[in-house]
Protein backbone atom coordinates (compact mmCIF):
# COMPACT_ATOMS: atom_id res chain seq x y z
CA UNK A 1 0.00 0.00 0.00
CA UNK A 2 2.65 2.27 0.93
CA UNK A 3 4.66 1.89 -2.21
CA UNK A 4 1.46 2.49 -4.32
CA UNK A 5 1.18 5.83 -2.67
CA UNK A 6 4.35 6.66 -3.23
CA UNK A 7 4.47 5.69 -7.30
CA UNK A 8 1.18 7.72 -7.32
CA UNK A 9 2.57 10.72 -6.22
CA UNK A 10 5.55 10.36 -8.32
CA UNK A 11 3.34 10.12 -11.38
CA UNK A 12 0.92 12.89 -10.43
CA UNK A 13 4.14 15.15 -9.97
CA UNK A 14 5.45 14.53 -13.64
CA UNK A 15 2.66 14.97 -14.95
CA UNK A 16 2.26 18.26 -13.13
CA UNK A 17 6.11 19.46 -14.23
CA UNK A 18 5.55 17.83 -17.81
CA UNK A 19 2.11 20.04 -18.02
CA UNK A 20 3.94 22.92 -16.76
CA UNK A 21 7.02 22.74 -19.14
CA UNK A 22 4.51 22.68 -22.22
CA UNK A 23 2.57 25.58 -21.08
CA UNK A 24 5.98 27.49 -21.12
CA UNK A 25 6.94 25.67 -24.15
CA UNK A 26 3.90 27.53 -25.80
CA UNK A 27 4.13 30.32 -23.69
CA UNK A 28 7.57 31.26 -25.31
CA UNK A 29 6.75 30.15 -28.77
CA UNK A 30 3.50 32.37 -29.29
CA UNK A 31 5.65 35.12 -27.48
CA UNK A 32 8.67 34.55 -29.85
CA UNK A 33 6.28 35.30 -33.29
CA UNK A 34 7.65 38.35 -34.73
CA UNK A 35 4.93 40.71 -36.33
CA UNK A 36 7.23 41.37 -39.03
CA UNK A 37 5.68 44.90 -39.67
CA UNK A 38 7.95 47.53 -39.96
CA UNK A 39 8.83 50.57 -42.03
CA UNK A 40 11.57 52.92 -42.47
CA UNK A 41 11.09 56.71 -41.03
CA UNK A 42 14.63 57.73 -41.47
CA UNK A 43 17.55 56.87 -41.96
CA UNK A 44 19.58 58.63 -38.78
CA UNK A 45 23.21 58.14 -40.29
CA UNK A 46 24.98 55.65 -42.32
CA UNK A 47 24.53 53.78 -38.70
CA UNK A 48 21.66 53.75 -37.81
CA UNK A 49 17.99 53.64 -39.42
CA UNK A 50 14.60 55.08 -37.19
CA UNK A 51 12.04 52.43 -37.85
CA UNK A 52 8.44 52.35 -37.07
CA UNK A 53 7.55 48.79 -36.36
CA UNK A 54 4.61 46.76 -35.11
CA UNK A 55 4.39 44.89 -31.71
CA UNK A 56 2.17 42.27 -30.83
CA UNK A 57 1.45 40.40 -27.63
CA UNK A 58 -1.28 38.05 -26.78
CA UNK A 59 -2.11 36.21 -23.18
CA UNK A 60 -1.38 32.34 -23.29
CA UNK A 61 -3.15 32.74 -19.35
CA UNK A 62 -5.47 29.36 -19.05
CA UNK A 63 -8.87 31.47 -18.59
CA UNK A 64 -10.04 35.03 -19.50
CA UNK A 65 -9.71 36.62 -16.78
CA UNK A 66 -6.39 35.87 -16.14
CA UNK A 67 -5.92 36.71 -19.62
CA UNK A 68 -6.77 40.10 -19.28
CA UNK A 69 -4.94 40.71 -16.77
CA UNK A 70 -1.97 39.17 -17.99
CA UNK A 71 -2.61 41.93 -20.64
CA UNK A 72 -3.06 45.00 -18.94
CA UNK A 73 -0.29 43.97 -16.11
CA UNK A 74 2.22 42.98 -19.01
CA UNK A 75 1.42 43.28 -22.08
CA UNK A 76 2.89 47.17 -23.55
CA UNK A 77 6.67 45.60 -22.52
CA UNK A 78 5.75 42.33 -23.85
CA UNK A 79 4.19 44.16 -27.20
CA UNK A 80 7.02 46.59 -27.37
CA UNK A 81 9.84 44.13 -26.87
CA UNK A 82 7.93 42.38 -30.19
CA UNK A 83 8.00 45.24 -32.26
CA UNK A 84 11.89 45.86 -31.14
CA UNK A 85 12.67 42.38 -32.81
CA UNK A 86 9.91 43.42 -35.75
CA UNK A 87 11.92 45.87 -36.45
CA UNK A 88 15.16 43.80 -36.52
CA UNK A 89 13.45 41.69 -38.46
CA UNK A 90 12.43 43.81 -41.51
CA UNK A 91 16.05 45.29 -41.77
CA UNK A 92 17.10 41.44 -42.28
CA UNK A 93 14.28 40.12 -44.48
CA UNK A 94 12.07 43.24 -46.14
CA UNK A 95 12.26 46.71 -47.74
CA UNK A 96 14.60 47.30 -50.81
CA UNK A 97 17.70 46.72 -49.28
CA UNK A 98 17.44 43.81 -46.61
CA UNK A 99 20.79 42.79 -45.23
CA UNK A 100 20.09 38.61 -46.11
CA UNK A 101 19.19 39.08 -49.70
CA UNK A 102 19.29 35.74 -51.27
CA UNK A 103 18.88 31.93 -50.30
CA UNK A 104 22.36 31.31 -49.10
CA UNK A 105 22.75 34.22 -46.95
CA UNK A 106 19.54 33.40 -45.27
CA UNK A 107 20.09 29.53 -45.26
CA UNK A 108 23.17 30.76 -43.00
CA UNK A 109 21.27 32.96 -40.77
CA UNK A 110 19.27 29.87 -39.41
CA UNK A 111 22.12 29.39 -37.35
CA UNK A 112 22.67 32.09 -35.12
CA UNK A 113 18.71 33.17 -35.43
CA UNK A 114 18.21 32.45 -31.87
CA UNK A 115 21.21 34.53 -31.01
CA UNK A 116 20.21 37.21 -33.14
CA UNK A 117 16.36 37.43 -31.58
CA UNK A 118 17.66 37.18 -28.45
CA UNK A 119 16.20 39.49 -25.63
CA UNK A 120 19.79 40.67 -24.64
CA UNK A 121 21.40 41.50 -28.14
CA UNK A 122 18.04 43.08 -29.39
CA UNK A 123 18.85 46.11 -26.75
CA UNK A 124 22.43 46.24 -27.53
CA UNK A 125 21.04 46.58 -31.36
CA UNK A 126 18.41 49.02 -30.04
CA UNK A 127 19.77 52.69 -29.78
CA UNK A 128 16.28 54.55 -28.75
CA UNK A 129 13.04 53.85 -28.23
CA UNK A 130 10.52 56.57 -28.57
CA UNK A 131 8.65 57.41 -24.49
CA UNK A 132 5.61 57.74 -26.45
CA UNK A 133 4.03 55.14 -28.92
CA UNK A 134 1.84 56.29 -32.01
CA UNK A 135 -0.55 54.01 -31.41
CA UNK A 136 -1.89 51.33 -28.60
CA UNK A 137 -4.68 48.74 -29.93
CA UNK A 138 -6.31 46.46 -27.54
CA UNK A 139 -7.19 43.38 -29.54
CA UNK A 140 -9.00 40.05 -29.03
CA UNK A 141 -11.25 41.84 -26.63
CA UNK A 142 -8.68 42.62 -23.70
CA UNK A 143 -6.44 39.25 -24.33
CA UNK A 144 -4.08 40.36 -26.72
CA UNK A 145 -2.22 43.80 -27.28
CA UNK A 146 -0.84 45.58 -30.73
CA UNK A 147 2.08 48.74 -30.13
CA UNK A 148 3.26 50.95 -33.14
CA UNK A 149 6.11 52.79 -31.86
CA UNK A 150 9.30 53.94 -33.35
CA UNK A 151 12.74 52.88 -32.90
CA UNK A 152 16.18 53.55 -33.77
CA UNK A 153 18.12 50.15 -34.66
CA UNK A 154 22.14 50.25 -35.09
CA UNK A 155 22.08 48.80 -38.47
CA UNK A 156 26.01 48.90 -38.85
CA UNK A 157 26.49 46.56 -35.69
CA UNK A 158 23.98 44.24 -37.10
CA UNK A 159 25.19 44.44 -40.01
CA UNK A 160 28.82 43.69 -38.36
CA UNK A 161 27.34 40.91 -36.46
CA UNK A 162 26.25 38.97 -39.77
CA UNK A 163 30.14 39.49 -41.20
CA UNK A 164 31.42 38.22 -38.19
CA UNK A 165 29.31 35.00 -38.52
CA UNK A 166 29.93 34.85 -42.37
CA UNK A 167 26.50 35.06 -42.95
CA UNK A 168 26.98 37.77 -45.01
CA UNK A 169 29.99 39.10 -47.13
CA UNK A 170 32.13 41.76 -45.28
CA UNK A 171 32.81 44.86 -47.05
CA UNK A 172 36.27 44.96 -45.71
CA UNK A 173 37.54 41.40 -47.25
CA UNK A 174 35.50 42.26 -50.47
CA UNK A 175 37.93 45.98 -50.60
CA UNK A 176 41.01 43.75 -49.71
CA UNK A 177 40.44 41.83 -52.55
CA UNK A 178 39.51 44.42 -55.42
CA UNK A 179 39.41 47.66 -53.15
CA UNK A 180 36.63 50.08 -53.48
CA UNK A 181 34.66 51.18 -56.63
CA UNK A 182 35.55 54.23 -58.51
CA UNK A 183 32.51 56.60 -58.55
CA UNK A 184 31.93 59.30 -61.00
CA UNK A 185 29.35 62.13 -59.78
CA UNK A 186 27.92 64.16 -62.28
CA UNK A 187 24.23 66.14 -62.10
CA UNK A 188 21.36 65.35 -64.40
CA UNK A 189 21.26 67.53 -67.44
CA UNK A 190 18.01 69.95 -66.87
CA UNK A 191 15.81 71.77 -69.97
CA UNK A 192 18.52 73.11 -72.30
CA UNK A 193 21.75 73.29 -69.87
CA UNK A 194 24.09 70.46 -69.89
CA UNK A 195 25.00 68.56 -67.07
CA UNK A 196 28.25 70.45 -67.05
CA UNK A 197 26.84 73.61 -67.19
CA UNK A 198 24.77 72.75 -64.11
CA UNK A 199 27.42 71.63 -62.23
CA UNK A 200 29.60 74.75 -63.17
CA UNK A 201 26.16 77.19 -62.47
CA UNK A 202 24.03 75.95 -60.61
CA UNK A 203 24.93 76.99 -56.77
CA UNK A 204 22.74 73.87 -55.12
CA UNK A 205 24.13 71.23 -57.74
CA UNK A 206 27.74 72.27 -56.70
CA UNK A 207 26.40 71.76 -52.98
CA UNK A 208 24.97 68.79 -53.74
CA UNK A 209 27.62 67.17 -55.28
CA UNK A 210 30.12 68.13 -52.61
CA UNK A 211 27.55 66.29 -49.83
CA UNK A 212 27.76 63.19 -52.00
CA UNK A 213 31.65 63.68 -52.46
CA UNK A 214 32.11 64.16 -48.75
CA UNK A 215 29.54 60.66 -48.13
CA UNK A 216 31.57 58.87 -50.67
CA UNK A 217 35.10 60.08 -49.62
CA UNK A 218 34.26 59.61 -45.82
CA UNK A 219 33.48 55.72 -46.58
CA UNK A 220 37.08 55.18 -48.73
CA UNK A 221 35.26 55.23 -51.93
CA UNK A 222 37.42 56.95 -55.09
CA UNK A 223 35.23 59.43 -56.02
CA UNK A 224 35.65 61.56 -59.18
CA UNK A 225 33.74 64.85 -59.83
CA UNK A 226 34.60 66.80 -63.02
CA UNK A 227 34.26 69.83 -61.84
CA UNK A 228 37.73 71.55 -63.90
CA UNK A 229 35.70 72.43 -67.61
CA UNK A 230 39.00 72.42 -69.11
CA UNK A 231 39.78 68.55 -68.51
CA UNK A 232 35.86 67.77 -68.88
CA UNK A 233 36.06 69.80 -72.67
CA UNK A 234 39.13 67.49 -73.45
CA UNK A 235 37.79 64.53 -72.34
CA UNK A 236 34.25 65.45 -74.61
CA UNK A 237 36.64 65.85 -77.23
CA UNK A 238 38.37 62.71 -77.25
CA UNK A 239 35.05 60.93 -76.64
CA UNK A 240 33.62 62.38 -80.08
CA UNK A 241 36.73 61.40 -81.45
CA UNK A 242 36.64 57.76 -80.51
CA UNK A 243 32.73 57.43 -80.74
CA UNK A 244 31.05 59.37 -83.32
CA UNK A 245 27.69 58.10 -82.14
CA UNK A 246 27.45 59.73 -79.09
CA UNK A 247 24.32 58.69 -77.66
CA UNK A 248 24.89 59.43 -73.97
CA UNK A 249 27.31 61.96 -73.31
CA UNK A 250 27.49 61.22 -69.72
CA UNK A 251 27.73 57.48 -69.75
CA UNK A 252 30.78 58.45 -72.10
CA UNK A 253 32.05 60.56 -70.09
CA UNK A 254 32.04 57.62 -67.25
CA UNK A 255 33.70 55.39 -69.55
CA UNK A 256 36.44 57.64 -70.53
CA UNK A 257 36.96 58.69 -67.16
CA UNK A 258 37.37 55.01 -66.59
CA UNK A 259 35.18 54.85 -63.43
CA UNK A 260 33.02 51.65 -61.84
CA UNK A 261 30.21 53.59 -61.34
CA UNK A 262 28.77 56.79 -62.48
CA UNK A 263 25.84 58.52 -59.98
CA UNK A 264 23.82 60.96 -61.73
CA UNK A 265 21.59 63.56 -59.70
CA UNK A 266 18.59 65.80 -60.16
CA UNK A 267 18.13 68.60 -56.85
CA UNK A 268 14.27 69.87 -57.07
CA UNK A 269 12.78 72.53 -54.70
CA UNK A 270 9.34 72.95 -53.99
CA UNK A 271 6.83 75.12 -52.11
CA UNK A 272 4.98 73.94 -48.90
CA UNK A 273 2.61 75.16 -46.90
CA UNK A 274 3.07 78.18 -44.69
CA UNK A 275 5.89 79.73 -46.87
CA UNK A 276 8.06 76.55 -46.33
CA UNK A 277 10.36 75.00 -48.90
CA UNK A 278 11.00 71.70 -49.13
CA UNK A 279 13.98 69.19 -51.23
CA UNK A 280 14.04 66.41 -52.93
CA UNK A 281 16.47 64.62 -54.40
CA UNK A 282 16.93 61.49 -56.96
CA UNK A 283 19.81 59.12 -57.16
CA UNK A 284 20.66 56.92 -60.37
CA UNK A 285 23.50 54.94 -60.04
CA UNK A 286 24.75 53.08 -63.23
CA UNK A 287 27.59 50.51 -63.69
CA UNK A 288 29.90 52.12 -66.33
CA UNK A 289 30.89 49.06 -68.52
CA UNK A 290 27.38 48.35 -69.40
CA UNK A 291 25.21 51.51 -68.92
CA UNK A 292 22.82 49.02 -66.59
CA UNK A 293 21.21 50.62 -63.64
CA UNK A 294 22.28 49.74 -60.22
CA UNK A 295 19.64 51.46 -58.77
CA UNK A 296 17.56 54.99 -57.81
CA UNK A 297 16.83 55.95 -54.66
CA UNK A 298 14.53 59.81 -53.86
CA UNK A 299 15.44 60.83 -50.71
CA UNK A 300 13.17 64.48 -48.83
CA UNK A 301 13.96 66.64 -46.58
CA UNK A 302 11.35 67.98 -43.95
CA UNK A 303 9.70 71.79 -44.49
CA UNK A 304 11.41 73.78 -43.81
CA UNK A 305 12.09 78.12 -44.20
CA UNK A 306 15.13 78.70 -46.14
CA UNK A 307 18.01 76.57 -45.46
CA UNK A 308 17.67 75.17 -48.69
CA UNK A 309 21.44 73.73 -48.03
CA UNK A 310 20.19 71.96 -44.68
CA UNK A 311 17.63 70.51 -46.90
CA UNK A 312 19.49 69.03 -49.63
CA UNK A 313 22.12 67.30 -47.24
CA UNK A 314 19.09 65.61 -45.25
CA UNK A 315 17.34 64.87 -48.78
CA UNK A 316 20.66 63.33 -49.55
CA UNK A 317 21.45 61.12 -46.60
CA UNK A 318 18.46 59.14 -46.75
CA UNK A 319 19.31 58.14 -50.55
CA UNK A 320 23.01 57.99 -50.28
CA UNK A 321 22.64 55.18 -47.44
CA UNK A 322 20.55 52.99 -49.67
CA UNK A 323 22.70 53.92 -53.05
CA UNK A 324 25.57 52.87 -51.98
CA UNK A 325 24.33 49.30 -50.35
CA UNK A 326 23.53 48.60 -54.02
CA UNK A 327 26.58 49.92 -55.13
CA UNK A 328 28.19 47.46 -52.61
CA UNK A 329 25.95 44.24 -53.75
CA UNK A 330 27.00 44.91 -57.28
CA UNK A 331 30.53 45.38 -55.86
CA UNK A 332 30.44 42.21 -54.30
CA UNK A 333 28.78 39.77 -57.60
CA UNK A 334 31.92 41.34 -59.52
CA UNK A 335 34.04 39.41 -57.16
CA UNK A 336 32.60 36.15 -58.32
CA UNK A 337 31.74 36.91 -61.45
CA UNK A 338 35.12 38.60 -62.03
CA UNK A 339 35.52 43.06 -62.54
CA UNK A 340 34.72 43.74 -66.17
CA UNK A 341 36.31 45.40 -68.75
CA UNK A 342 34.62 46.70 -71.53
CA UNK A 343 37.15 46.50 -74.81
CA UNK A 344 36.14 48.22 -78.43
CA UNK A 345 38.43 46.18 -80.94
CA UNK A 346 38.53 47.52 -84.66
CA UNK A 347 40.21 45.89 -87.21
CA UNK A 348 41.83 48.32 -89.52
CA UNK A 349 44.56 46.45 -91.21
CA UNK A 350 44.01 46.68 -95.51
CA UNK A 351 43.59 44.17 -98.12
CA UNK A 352 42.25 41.52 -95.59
CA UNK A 353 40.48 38.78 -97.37
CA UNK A 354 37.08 37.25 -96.48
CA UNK A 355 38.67 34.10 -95.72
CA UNK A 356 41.02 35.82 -93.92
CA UNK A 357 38.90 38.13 -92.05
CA UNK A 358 36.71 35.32 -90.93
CA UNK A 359 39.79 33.74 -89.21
CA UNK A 360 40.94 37.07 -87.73
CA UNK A 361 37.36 37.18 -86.25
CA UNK A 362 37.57 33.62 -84.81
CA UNK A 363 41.07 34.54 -83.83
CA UNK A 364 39.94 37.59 -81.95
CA UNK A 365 37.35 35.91 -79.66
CA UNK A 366 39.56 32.74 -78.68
CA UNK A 367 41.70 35.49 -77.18
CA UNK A 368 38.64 37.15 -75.76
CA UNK A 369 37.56 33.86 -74.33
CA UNK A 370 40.55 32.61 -73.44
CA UNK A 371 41.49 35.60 -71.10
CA UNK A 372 38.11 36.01 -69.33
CA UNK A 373 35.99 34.15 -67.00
CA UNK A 374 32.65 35.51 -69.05
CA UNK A 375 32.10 37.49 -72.61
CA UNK A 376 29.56 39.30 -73.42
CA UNK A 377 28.87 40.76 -77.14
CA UNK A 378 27.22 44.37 -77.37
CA UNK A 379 27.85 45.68 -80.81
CA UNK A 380 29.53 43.65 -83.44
CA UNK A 381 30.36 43.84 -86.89
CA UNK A 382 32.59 42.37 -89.34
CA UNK A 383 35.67 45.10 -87.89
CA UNK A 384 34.30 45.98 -84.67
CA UNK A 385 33.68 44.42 -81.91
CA UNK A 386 32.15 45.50 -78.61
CA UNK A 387 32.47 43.48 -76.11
CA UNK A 388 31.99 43.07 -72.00
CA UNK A 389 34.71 40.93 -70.57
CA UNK A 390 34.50 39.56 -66.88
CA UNK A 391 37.96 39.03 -65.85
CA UNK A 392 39.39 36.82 -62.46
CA UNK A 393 40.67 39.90 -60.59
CA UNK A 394 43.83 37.35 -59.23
CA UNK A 395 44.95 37.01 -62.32
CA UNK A 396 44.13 40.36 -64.23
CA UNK A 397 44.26 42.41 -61.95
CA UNK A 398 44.06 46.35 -64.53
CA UNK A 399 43.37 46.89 -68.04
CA UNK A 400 47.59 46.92 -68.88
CA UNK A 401 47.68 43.27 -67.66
CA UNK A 402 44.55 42.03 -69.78
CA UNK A 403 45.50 43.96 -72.99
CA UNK A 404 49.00 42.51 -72.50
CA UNK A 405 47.01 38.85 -72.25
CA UNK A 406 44.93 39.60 -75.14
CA UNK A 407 48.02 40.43 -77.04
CA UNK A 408 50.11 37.82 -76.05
CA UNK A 409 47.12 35.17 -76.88
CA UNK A 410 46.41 36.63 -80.23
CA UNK A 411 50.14 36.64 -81.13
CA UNK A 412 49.84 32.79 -80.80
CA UNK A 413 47.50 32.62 -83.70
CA UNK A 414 48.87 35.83 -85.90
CA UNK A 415 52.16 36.07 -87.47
CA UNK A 416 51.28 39.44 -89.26
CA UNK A 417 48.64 41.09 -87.67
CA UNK A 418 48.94 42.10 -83.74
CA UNK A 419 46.24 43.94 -81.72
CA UNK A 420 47.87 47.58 -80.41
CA UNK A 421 46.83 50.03 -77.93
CA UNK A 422 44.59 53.25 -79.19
CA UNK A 423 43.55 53.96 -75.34
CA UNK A 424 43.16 52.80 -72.28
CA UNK A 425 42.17 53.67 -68.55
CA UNK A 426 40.99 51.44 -65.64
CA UNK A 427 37.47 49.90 -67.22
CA UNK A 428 37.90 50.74 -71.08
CA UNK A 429 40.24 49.67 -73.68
CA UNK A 430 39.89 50.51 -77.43
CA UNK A 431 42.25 48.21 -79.31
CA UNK A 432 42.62 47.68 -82.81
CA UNK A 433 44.39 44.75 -85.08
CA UNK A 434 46.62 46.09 -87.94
C-alpha cells in the first residue's frame, strides 16, 4: 500500500512538471512570433535607421480573466519588446535593401537566429526607443495587445554581427580583394543646360555634389567629380573622337573617365505650406561598362524656411545610405563573377580577305575567351567588336595586364597582324588589329 502511494505521487508530480514545461513551451513560442511589420522613417546616419515597427502580444493565461490581466499587467513591454525584434526583423528580411538578400545568406542565418532574436542582443542593437508610442490597440477583446512605436536600430552593428558570422559578405575582405569602386558624380542635365553647365552654375548642384563627395570620400570610396571644364572639354573631345555616335554623353564621359560607377543627380525645390520649402532629391546609379542601372533611390527633406542647403544634405542622406548598399551588392557579384572590362576592338589592317577576315574574327574571340571568365557581345560587326569581358581579378588584376594577355594570346594565332593600344584607362580599352 505504501509503495502504491508513493508511485502515485511520483506520477501525479510529472505529470504536473511535464504540463507545466509545455505551457511554457507555448508560452515562449506564441511570445517569440515576430509581427514582421515595420517601415523605415529615417535613416539617422549611415549607422543607424529610425524604424516604425509593429508589436504584438497576446495572453497564453489558461482562462479570461487571467488573460486580461496578464494583458493590462504585461502586455505594452511584452508588445514593445515584439516590435523591437519586428523591427530587426524587416532590416534582415524586407524593404529594398534587406541585409540577407538571397537563399544562401539566409540559409546561413538559421544558425545564429536564436542569437540574433535574443532578448539581450536586441537592446544592444536598439539605440532609442521613442517614451511615447503612435498608437496602442487592444485586440481580441482585452487578451491580446498591438504597439506601433518607433525605434532607432544600429544597423552597422547588425550588419557587423552577420560578417562576423559569415553570414553575409564583409565589405572589408570584399575591398582587400579588389578595393573600393571608382565613382563618377555628375548632375542630371536639366531643360537646355548640360549637365556640365549645371554643375559649373548651378549653386545647389555644386552643394549637392560636394555632400555626396564628402559621403563617398568619408566611406574610402574613389570618387571623381569633373568639376575643372578644361579637362571635362578634353575629355568630350576625345570621346567624339573615338565614338562618333554619341548617344549618352554622360555614360561616355564615365567610360572615358574610366570609373566603376557613375551617380547621376537631379536637386528639385518645392513650395509647402506656410511659406516653407521643401527638397528632394533622386539618385541613379549606373555601372559604367554596361550603362545598366544599379539602382535609384529619392530621398526628402522635412519643411522647412530657407536653409535650402540643410535641406538638400538631409534629402541626400536618406538616398546615399541605400545607393551605396547597391553599389556594394554589385561590388560584391563582380568578385565572383570577375571586374569587367569593356574593350572596343577595330580591325583596320588593308587588303584583308574574307577568308582571312573570318579567321581574324575567330582569332579575336579565342583570345577574348581565353582571357576572361565571361564574354559578353554588345555591338559587333565584321571590324568591330564590342564586347563586355568579366575578368578573375587574381589574375588580371588592370586593363595593362589584360591587354597585355589579349596580345600575347592573339600573337599565338597571328604572325602578321597584332592587336595595339589606341587607349586605355581602368574599365575601357579601345584596341585595334593592324
Amino acid at each position: 500500500m505504501f509503495k502504491f502511494v508513493i508511485v502515485f505521487l511520483i506520477t501525479v508530480f510529472s505529470f504536473s512538471v511535464g504540463a507545466s514545461s509545455k505551457k511554457e513551451q507555448s508560452y515562449n513560442s506564441d511570445y517569440e512570433k515576430i509581427s514582421s511589420q515595420a517601415t523605415i522613417i529615417e535613416v539617422v546616419s549611415s549607422a543607424e535607421v529610425l524604424v516604425e515597427a509593429v508589436g504584438v502580444y497576446k495572453s497564453n493565461e489558461k482562462n479570461k480573466r487571467r488573460r486580461k490581466k496578464d494583458v493590462r499587467r504585461n502586455g505594452k513591454e511584452r508588445a514593445l519588446d515584439n516590435a523591437k525584434k519586428a523591427a530587426v526583423y524587416y532590416l534582415l528580411y524586407n524593404g529594398t535593401d534587406p541585409l540577407l538578400s538571397d537563399e544562401d545568406s539566409m540559409d546561413r542565418f538559421e544558425d545564429i537566429r536564436e542569437e540574433v532574436f535574443s532578448q539581450d542582443f536586441i537592446d544592444e542593437l536598439v539605440m532609442y526607443v521613442d517614451p511615447k508610442p503612435t498608437r496602442v490597440v487592444s485586440i481580441d477583446d482585452g487578451e491580446g495587445i498591438k504597439i506601433i512605436n518607433a525605434i532607432k536600430i544600429n544597423s552597422a552593428f547588425l550588419r557587423e554581427m552577420l560578417e562576423d558570422n559569415l553570414v553575409i559578405y564583409s565589405y572589408q575582405e570584399l575591398v582587400d580583394e579588389i578595393g573600393y569602386p571608382q565613382i563618377m558624380v555628375i548632375p542630371s542635365a536639366s531643360g537646355d543646360k548640360s549637365s556640365l553647365e549645371l554643375l559649373k552654375s548651378d549653386k545647389m548642384n555644386q552643394h549637392a555634389a560636394g555632400v555626396i563627395e564628402s559621403f563617398l570620400s568619408s566611406k574610402r570610396y574613389e570618387v571623381i567629380v569633373p568639376t575643372q571644364l578644361e579637362t571635362i572639354n578634353d575629355l568630350t573631345e576625345s570621346i567624339s573622337v573615338l565614338d562618333k555616335a554619341k548617344k549618352d554623353p554622360i555614360y561616355q564621359l564615365a567610360l572615358q573617365i574610366g570609373s566603376d560607377v557613375y551617380l547621376e543627380y537631379s536637386v528639385a525645390a518645392t513650395k509647402g505650406a506656410y511659406e516653407t520649402d521643401k527638397v528632394s532629391v533622386t539618385l541613379r546609379a549606373f555601372e559604367t561598362t554596361t550603362g545598366r542601372l544599379l539602382g535609384t533611390e529619392t530621398g526628402y527633406s522635412k519643411p522647412r524656411v530657407g536653409e535650402e542647403f540643410v535641406s538638400v544634405e538631409e534629402a541626400l542622406l536618406d538616398a546615399m545610405t541605400n545607393v551605396t548598399h547597391r553599389i556594394m551588392k554589385y561590388w560584391e557579384e563582380d568578385l565572383y563573377k570577375g571586374v569587367q572590362y569593356k574593350v572596343v576592338l577595330k580591325i583596320v589592317a588593308d587588303d584583308i580577305t574574307e577568308d582571312k577576315l573570318e579567321d581574324v574574327q575567330d582569332d579575336v574571340f579565342e583570345a577574348f575567351e581565353k582571357a576572361a571568365l565571361l564574354v559578353k557581345e554588345n555591338v559587333v560587326t565584321d571590324k568591330t567588336f564590342d564586347v563586355t569581358l568579366w575578368c578573375n581579378h587574381e589574375t588580371i588584376r588592370n586593363s595593362r595586364q589584360l591587354y597585355k594577355k589579349l596580345q600575347s594570346l592573339f600573337a599565338e594565332k597571328q604572325n602578321e597582324l597584332k592587336i595595339s593600344q589606341v587607349n586605355r584607362n581602368r574599365k575601357l580599352l579601345y584596341l585595334q588589329v593592324k
